[in-house]
Protein backbone atom coordinates (compact mmCIF):
# COMPACT_ATOMS: atom_id res chain seq x y z
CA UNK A 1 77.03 84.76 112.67
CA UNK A 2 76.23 83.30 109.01
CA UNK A 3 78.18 85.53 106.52
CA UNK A 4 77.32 85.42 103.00
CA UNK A 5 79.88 86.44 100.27
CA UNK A 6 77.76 88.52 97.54
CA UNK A 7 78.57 90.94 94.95
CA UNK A 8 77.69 94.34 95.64
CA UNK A 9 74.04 96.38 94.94
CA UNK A 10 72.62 99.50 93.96
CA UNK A 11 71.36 98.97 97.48
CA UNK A 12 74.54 98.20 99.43
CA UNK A 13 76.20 101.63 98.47
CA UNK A 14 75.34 103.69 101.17
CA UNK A 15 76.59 100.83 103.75
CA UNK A 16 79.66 100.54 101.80
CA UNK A 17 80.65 104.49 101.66
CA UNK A 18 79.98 103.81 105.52
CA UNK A 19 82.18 101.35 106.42
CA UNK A 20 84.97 102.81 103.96
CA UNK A 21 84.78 106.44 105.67
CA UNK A 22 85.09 104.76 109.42
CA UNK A 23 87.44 101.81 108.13
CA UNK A 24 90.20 104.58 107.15
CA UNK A 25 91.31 107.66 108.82
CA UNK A 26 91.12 109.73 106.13
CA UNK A 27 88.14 110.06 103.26
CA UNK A 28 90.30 108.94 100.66
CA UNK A 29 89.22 104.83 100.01
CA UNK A 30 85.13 106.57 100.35
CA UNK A 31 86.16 109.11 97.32
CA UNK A 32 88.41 106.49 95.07
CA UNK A 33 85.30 103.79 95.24
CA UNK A 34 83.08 106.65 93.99
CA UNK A 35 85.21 108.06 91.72
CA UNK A 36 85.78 104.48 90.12
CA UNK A 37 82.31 104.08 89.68
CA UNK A 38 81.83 107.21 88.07
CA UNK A 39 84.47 106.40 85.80
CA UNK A 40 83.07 102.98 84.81
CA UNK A 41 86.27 101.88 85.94
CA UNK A 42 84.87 99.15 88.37
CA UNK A 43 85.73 95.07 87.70
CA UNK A 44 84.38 93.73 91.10
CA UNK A 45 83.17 94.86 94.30
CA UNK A 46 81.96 92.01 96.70
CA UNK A 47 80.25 92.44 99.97
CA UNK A 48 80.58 90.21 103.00
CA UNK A 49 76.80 90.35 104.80
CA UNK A 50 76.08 88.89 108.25
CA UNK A 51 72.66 87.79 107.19
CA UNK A 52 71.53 87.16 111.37
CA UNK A 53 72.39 90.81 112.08
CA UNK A 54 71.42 92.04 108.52
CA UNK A 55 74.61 94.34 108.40
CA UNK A 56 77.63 94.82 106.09
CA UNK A 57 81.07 93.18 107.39
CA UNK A 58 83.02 93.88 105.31
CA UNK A 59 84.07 95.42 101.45
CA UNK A 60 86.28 94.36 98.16
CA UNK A 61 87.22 96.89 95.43
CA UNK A 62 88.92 95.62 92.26
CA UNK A 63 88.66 98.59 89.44
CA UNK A 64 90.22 98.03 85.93
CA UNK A 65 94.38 98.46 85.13
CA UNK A 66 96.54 99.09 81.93
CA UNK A 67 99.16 96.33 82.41
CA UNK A 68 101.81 95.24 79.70
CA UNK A 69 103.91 92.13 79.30
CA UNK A 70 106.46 92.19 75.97
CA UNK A 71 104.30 94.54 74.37
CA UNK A 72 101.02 92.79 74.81
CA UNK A 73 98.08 93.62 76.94
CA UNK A 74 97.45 91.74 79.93
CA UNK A 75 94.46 91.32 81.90
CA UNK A 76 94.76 92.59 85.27
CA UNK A 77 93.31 94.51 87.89
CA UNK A 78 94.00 96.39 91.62
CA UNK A 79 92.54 95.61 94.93
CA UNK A 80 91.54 98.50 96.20
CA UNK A 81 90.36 98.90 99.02
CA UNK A 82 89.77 96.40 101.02
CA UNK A 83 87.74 97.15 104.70
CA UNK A 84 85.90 94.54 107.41
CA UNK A 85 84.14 96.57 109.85
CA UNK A 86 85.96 96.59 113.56
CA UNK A 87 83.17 93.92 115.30
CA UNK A 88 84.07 91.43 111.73
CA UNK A 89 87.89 91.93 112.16
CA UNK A 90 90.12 88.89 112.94
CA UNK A 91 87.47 86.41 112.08
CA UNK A 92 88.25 85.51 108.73
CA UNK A 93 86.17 87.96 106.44
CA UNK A 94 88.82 89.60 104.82
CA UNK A 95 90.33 86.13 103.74
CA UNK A 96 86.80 84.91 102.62
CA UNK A 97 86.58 88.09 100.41
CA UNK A 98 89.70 87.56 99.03
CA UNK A 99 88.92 84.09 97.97
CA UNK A 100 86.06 84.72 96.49
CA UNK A 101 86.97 88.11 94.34
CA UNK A 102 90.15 85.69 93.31
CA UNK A 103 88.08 83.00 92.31
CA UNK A 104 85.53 85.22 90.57
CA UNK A 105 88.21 87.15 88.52
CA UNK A 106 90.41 83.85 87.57
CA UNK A 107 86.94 82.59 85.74
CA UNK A 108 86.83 86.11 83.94
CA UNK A 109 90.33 85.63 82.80
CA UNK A 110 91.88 87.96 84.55
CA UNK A 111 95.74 87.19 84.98
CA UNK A 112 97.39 89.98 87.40
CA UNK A 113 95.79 90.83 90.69
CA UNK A 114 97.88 94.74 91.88
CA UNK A 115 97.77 95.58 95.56
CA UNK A 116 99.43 98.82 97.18
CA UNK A 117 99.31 98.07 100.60
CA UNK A 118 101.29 96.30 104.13
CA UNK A 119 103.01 93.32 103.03
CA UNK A 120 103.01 91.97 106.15
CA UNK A 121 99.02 91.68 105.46
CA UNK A 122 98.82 91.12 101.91
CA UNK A 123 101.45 88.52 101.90
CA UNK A 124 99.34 85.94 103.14
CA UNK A 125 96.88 86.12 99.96
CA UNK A 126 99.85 85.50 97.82
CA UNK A 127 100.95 89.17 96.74
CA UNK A 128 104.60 89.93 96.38
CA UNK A 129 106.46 92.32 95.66
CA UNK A 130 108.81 90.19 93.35
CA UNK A 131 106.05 89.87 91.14
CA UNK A 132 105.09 93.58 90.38
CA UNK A 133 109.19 94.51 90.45
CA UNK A 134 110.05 95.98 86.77
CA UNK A 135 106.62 97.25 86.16
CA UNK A 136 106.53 100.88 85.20
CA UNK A 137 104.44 102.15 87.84
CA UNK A 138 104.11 105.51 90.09
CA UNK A 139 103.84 103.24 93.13
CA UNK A 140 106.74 100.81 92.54
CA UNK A 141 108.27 99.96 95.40
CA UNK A 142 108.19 97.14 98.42
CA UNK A 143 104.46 98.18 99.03
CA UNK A 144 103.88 97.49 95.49
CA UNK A 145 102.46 93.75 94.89
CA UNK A 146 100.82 91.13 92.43
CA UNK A 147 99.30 87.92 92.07
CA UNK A 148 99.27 86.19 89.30
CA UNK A 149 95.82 84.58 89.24
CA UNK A 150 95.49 81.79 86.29
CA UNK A 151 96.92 78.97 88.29
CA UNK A 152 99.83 81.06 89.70
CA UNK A 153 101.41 81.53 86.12
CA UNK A 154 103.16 84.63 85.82
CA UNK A 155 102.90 86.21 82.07
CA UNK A 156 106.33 85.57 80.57
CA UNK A 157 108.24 88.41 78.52
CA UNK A 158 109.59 91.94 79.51
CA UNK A 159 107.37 93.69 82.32
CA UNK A 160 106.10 97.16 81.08
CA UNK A 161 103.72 99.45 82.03
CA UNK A 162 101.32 98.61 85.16
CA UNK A 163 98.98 101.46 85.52
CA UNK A 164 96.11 102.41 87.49
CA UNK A 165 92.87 103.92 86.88
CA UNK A 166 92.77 107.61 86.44
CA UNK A 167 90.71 108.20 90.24
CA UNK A 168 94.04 106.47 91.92
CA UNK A 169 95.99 109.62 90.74
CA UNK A 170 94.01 112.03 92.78
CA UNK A 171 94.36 109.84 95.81
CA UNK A 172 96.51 112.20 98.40
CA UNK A 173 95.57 114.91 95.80
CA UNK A 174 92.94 116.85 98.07
């Protein structure tokens, strides 16, 4: 298995709307991804691609945030969704997309990485909770995480407003 880290394609969409409508129970992650394209409100989407079976492994979403530090605008971005296909899982694709969306977005200047999600699994990128506590957010709470991604620096000054693209809203909406 040779996997190859790539950003996504016009090509790759189809695949990807796959894998996110059998990676979750519920159509959900499939309709935010579109709806975040729609909105222009995509940063990064990555693809993990076992080039000897020619198939998709696995999926990273980052789409655009309003974040602000002591009045000032910050940089930052959510993960969302994340999804390795069942015969990838366990083998290291999700941390290889990971690193490489992290990487990609700390050269772009990007200083806050959001995640909603298990900490118990997002923990071990670096997201914490203690890091996204005091942002004004609709989804504060334990599930609620960031990394700070310019060399681990956290922005300094009173945490404000952390908000998410307008498609996250209708998540649960439908």
């Amino acid at each position: 298995m040779t996997i190859a880290i790539r950003p996504a394609a016009g090509g790759d969409v189809a695949a990807i709307d796959a894998l996110l409508r059998t990676s979750f129970p519920y159509p959900e992650e499939a309709d935010l991804v579109r709806d975040l394209c729609i909105a222009g409100d995509m940063v990064l989407t990555l693809i993990a691609h076992d080039e000897d079976a020619d198939a998709l492994a696995g999926a990273i979403v980052f789409s655009r945030m309003d974040v602000t530090v002591a009045g000032k605008q910050v940089p930052a971005v959510a993960l969302a969704p994340l999804a390795v296909a069942p015969a990838y899982r366990r083998q290291g694709v999700a941390e290889a997309l990971v690193q490489a969306a992290h990487e990609q977005l700390e050269s772009a200047g990007v200083v806050l990485s959001f995640v909603l999600g298990d900490p118990a699994f997002y923990n071990r990128f670096g997201y914490d909770a203690a890091v996204a506590r005091n942002f004004e957010s609709p989804y504060a709470g334990d599930n609620f995480m960031a990394l700070p991604l310019q060399g681990g620096l956290t922005p300094c000054g009173v945490r404000e407003a952390a908000h998410h693209a307008p498609a996250f809203a209708r998540l649960g909406a439908q």
